[in-house]
PDB file of N, CA and C in Angstrom:
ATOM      1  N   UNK A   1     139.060 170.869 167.698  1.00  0.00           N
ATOM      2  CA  UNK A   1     138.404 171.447 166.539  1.00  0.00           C
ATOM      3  C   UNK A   1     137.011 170.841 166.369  1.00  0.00           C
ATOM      4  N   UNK A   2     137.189 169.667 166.235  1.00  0.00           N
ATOM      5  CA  UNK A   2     135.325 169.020 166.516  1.00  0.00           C
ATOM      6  C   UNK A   2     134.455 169.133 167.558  1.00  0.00           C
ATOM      7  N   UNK A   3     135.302 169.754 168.803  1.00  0.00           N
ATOM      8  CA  UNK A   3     134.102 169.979 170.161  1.00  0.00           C
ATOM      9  C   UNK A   3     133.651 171.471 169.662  1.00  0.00           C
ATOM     10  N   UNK A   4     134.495 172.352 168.648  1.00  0.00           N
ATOM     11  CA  UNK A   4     133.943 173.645 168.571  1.00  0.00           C
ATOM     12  C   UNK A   4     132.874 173.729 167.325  1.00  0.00           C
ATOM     13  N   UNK A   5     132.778 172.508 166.362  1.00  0.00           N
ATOM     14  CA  UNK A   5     132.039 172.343 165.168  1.00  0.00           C
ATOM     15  C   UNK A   5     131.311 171.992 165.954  1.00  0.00           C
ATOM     16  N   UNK A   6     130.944 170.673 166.942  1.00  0.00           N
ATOM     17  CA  UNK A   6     129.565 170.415 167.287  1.00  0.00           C
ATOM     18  C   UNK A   6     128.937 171.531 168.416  1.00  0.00           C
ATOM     19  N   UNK A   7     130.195 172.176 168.983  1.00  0.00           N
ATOM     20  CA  UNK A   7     129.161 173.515 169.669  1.00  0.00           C
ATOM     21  C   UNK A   7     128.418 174.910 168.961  1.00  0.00           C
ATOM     22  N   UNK A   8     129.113 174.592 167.569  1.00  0.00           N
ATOM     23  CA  UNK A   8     128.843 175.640 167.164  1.00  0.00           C
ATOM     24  C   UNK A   8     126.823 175.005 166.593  1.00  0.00           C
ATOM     25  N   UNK A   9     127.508 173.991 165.598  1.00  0.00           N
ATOM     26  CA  UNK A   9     126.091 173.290 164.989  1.00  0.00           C
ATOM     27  C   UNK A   9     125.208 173.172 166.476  1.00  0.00           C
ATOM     28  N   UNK A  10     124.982 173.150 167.652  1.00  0.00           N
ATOM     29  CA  UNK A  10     124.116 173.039 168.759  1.00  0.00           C
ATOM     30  C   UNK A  10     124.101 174.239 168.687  1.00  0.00           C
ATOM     31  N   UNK A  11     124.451 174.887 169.217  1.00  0.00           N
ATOM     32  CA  UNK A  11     124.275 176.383 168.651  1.00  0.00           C
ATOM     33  C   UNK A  11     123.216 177.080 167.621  1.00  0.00           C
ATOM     34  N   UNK A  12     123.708 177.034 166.543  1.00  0.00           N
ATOM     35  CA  UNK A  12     123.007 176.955 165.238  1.00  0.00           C
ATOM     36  C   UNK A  12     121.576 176.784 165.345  1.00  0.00           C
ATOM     37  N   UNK A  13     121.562 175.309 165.726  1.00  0.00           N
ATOM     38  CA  UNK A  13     120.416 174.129 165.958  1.00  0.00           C
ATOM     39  C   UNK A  13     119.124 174.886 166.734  1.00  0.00           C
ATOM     40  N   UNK A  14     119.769 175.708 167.868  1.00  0.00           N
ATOM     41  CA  UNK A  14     118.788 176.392 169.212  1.00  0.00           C
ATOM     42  C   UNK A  14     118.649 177.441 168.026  1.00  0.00           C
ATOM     43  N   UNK A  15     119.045 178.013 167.718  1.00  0.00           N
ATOM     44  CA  UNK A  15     119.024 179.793 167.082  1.00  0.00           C
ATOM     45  C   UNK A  15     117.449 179.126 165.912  1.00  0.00           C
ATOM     46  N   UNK A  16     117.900 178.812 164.851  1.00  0.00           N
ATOM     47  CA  UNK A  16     116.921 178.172 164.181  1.00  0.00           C
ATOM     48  C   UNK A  16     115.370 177.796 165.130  1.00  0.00           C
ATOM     49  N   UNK A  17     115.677 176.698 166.022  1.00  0.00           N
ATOM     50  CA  UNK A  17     114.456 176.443 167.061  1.00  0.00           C
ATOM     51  C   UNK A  17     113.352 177.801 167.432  1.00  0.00           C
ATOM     52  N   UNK A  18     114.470 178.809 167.928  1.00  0.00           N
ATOM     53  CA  UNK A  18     114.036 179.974 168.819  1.00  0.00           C
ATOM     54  C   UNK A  18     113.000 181.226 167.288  1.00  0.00           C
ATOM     55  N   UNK A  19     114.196 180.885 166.375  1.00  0.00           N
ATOM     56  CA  UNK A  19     113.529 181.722 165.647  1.00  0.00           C
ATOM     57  C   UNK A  19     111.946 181.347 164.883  1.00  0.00           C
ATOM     58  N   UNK A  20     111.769 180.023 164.965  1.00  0.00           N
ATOM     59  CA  UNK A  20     110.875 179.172 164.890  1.00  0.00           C
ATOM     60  C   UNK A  20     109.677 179.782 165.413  1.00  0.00           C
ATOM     61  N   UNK A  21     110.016 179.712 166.985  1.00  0.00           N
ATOM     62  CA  UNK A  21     109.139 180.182 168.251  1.00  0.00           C
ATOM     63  C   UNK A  21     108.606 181.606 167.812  1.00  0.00           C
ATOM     64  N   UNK A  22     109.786 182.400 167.426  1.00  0.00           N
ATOM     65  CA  UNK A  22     109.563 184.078 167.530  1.00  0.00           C
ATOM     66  C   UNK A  22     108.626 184.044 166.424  1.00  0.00           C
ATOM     67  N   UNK A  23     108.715 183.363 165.138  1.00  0.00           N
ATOM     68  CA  UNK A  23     107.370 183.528 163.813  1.00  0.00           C
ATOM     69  C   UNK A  23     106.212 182.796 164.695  1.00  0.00           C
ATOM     70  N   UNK A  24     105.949 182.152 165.416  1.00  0.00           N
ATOM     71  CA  UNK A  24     104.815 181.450 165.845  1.00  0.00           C
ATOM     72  C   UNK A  24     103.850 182.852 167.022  1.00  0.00           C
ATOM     73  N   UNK A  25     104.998 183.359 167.720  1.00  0.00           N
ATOM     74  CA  UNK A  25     104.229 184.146 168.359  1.00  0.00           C
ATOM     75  C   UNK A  25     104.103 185.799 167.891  1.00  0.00           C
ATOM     76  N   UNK A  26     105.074 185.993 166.563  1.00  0.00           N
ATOM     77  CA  UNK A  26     104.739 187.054 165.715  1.00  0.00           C
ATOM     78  C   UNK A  26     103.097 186.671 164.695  1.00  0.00           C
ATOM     79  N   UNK A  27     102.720 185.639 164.784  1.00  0.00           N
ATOM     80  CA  UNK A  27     101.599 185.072 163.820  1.00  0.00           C
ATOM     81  C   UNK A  27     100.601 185.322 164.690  1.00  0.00           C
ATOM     82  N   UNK A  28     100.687 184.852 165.913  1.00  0.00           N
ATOM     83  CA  UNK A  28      99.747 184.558 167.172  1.00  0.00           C
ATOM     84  C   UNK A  28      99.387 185.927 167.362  1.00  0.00           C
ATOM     85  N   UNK A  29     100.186 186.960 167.444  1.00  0.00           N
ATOM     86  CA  UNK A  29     100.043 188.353 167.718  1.00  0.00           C
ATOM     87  C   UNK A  29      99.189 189.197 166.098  1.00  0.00           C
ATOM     88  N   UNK A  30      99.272 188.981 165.119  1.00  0.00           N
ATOM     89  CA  UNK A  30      99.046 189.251 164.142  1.00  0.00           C
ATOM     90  C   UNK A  30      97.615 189.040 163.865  1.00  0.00           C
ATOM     91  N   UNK A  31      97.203 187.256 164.234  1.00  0.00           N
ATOM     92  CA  UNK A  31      96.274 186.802 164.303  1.00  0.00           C
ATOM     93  C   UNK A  31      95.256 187.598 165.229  1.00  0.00           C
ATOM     94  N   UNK A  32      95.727 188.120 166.487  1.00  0.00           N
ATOM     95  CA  UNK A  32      94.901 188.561 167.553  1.00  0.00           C
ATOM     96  C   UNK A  32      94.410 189.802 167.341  1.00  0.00           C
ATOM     97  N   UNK A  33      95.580 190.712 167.173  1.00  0.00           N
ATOM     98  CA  UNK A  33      95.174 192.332 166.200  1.00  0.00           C
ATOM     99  C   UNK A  33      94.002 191.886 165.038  1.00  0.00           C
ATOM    100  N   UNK A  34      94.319 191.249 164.055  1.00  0.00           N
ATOM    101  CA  UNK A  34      93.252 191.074 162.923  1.00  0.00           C
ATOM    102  C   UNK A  34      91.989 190.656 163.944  1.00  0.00           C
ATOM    103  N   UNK A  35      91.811 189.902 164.795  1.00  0.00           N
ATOM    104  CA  UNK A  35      90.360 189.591 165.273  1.00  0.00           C
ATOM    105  C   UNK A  35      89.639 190.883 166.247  1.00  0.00           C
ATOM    106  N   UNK A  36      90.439 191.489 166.834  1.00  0.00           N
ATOM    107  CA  UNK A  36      90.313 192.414 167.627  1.00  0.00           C
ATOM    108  C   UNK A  36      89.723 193.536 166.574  1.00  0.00           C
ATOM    109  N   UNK A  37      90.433 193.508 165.322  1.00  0.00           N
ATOM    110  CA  UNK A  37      89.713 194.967 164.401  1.00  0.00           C
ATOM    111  C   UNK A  37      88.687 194.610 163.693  1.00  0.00           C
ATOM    112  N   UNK A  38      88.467 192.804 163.479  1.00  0.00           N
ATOM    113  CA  UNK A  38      87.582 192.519 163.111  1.00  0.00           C
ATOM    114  C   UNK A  38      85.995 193.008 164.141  1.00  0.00           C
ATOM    115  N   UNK A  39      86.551 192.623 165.414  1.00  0.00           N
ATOM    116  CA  UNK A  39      85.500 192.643 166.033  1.00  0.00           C
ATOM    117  C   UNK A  39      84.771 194.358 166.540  1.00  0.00           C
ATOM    118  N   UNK A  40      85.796 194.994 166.138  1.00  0.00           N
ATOM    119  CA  UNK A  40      85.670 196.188 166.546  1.00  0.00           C
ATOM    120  C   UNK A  40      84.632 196.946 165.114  1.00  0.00           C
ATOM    121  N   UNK A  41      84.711 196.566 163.979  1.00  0.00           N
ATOM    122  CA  UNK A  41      84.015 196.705 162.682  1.00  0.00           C
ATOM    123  C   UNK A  41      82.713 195.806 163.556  1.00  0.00           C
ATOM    124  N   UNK A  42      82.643 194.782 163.320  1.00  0.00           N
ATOM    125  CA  UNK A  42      81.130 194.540 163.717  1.00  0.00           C
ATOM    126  C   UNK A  42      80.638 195.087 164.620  1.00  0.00           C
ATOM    127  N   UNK A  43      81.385 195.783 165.686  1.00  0.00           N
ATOM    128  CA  UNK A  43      80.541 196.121 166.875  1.00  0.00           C
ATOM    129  C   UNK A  43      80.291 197.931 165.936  1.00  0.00           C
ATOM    130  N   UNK A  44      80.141 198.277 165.427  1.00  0.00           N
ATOM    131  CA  UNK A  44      80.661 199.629 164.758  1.00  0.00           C
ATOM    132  C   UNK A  44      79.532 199.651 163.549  1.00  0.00           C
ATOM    133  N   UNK A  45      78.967 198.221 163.139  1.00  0.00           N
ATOM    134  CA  UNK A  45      78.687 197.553 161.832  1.00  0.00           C
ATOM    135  C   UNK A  45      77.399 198.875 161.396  1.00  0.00           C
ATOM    136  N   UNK A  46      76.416 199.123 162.668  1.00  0.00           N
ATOM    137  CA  UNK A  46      75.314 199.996 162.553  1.00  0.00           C
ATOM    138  C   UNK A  46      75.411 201.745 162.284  1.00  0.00           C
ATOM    139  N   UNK A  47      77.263 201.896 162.819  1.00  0.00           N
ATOM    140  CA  UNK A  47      77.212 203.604 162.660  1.00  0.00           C
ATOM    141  C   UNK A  47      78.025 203.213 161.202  1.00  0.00           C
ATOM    142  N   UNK A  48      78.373 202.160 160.737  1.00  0.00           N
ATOM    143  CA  UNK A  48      79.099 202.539 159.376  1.00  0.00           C
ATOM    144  C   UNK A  48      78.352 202.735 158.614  1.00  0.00           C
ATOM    145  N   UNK A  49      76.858 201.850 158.746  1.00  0.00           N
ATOM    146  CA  UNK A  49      75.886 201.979 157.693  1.00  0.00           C
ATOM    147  C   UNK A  49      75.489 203.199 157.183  1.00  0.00           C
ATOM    148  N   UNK A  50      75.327 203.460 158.816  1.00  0.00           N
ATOM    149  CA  UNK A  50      74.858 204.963 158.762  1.00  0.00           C
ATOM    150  C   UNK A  50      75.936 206.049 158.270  1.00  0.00           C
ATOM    151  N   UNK A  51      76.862 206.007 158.629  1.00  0.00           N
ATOM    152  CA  UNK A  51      77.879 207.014 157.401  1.00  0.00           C
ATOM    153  C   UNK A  51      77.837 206.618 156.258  1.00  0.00           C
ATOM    154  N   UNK A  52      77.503 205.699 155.689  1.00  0.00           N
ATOM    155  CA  UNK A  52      77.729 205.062 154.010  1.00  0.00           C
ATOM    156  C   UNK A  52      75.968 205.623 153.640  1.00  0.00           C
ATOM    157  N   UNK A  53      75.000 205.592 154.523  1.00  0.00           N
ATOM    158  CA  UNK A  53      74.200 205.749 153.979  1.00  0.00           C
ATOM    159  C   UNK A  53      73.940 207.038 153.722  1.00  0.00           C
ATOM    160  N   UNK A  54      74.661 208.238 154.707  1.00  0.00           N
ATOM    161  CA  UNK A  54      74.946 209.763 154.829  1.00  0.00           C
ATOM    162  C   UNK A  54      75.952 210.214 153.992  1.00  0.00           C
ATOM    163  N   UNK A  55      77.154 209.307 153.252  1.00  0.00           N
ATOM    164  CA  UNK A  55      77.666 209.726 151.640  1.00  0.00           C
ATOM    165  C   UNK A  55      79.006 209.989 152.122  1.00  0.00           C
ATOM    166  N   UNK A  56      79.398 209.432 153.507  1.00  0.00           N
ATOM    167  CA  UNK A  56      81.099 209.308 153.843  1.00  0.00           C
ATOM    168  C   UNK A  56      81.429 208.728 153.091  1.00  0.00           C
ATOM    169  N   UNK A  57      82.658 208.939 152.770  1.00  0.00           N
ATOM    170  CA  UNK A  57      83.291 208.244 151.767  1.00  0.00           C
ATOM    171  C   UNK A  57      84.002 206.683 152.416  1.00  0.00           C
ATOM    172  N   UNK A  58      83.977 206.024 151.715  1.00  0.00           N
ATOM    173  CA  UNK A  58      84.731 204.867 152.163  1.00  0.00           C
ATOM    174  C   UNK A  58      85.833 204.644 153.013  1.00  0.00           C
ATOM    175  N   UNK A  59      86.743 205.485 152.766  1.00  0.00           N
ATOM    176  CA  UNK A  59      88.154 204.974 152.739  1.00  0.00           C
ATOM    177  C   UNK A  59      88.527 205.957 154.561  1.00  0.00           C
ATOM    178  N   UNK A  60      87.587 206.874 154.748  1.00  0.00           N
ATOM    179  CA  UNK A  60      87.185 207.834 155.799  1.00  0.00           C
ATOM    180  C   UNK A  60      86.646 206.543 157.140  1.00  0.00           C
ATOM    181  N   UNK A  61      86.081 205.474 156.304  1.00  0.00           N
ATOM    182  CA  UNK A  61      84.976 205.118 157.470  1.00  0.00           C
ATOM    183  C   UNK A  61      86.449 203.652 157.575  1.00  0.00           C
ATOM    184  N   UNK A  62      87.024 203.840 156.769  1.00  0.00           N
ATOM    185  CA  UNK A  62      87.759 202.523 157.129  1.00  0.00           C
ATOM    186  C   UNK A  62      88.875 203.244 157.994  1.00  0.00           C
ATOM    187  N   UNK A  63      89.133 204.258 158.247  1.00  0.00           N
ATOM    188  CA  UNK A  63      90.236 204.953 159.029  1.00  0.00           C
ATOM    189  C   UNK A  63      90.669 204.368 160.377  1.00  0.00           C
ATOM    190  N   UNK A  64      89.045 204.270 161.163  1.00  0.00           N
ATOM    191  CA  UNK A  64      88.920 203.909 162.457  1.00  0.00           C
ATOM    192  C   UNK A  64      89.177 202.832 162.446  1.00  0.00           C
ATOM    193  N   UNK A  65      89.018 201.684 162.358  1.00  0.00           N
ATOM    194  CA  UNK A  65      89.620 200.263 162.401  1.00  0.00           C
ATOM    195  C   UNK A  65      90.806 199.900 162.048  1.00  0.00           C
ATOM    196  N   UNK A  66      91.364 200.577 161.051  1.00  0.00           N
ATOM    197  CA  UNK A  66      92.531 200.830 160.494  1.00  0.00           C
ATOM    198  C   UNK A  66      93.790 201.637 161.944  1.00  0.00           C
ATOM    199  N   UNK A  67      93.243 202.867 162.387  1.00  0.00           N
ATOM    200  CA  UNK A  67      93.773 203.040 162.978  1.00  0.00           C
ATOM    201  C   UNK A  67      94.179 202.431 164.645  1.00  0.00           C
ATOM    202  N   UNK A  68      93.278 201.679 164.825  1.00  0.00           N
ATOM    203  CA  UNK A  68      93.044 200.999 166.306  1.00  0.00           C
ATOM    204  C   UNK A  68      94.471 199.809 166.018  1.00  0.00           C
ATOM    205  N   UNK A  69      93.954 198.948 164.643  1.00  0.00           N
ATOM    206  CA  UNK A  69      95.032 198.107 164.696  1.00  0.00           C
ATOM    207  C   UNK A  69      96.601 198.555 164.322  1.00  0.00           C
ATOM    208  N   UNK A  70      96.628 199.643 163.719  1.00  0.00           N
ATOM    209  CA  UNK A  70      97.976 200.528 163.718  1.00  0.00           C
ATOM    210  C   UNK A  70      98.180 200.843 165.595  1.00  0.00           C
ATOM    211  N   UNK A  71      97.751 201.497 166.230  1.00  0.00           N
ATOM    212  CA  UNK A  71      97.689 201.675 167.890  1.00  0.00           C
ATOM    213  C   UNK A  71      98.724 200.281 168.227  1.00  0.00           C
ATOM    214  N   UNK A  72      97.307 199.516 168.227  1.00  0.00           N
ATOM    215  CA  UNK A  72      97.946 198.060 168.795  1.00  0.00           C
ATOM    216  C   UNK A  72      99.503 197.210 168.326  1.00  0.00           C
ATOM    217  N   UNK A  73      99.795 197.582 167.145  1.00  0.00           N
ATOM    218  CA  UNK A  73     100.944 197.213 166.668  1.00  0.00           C
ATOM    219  C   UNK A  73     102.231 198.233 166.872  1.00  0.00           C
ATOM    220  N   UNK A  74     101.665 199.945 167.183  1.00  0.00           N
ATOM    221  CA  UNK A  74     102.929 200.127 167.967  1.00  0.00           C
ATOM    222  C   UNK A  74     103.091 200.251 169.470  1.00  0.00           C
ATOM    223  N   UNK A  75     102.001 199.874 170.146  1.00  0.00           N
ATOM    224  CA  UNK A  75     102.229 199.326 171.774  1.00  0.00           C
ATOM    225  C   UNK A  75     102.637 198.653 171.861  1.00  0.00           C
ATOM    226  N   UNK A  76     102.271 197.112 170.601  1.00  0.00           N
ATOM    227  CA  UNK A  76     103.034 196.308 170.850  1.00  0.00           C
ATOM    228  C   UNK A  76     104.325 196.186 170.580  1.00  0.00           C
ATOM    229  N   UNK A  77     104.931 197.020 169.288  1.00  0.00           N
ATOM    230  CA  UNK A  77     105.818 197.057 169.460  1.00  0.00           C
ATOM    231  C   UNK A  77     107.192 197.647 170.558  1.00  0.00           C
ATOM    232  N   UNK A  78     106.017 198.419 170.961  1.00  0.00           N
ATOM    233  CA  UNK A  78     107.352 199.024 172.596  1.00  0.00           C
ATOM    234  C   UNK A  78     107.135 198.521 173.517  1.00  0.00           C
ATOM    235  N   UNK A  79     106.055 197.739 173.583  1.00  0.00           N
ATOM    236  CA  UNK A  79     106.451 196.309 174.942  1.00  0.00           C
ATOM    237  C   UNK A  79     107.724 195.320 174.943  1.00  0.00           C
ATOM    238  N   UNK A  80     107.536 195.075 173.723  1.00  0.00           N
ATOM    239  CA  UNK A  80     108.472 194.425 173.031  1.00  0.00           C
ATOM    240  C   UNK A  80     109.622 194.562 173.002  1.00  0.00           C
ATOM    241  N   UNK A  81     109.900 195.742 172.798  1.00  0.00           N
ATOM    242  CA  UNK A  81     111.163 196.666 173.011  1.00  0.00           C
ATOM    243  C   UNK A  81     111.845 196.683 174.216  1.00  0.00           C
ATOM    244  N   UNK A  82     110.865 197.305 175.049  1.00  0.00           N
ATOM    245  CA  UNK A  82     111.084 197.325 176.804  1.00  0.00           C
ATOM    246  C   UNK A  82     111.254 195.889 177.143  1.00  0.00           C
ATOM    247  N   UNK A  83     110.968 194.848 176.488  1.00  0.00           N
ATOM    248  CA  UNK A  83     111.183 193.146 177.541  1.00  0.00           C
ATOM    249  C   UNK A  83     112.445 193.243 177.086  1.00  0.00           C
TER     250      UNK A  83
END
C-alpha cells in the first residue's frame, strides 16, 4: 500500500512539473505572437497613418494585425494538435 502512495505522489509530482513546462511554453508562444503583431503594426506604421488620415475608421485599420495574430494562433494551434 505505501509503494502505491509513493508511486502515485511521484507521479503527481512529474504531472505538476510538466504542467509547469506546458504554461512556460504556452507564455513563450503568446509572448512571440504579441511581438510578431507588434512588429507587423510598425512595419505598417506609414499606411495606417495614411488610412487614419483618409477617415478609416479605427477598428477597420486594427483588423489586419488583429487578424495575422488570430492566423498564427490557429496554425499554432493544429501543429499542436498534429504533435
Amino acid at each position: 500500500v505505501d509503494a502505491f502512495r509513493l508511486l502515485y505522489e511521484d507521479i503527481e509530482s512529474d504531472q505538476q512539473v510538466w504542467n509547469m513546462i506546458s504554461a512556460l511554453v504556452l507564455l513563450a508562444a503568446a509572448l512571440a505572437a504579441f511581438n510578431l503583431v507588434t512588429r507587423i503594426v510598425e512595419a505598417q506604421r506609414r499606411e495606417i497613418g495614411i488610412g487614419m488620415a483618409l477617415g478609416v475608421p479605427r477598428a477597420r485599420l486594427a483588423i489586419r494585425p488583429l487578424l495575422v495574430g488570430l492566423q498564427i494562433g490557429i496554425l499554432g494551434t493544429i501543429a499542436g494538435i498534429g504533435v
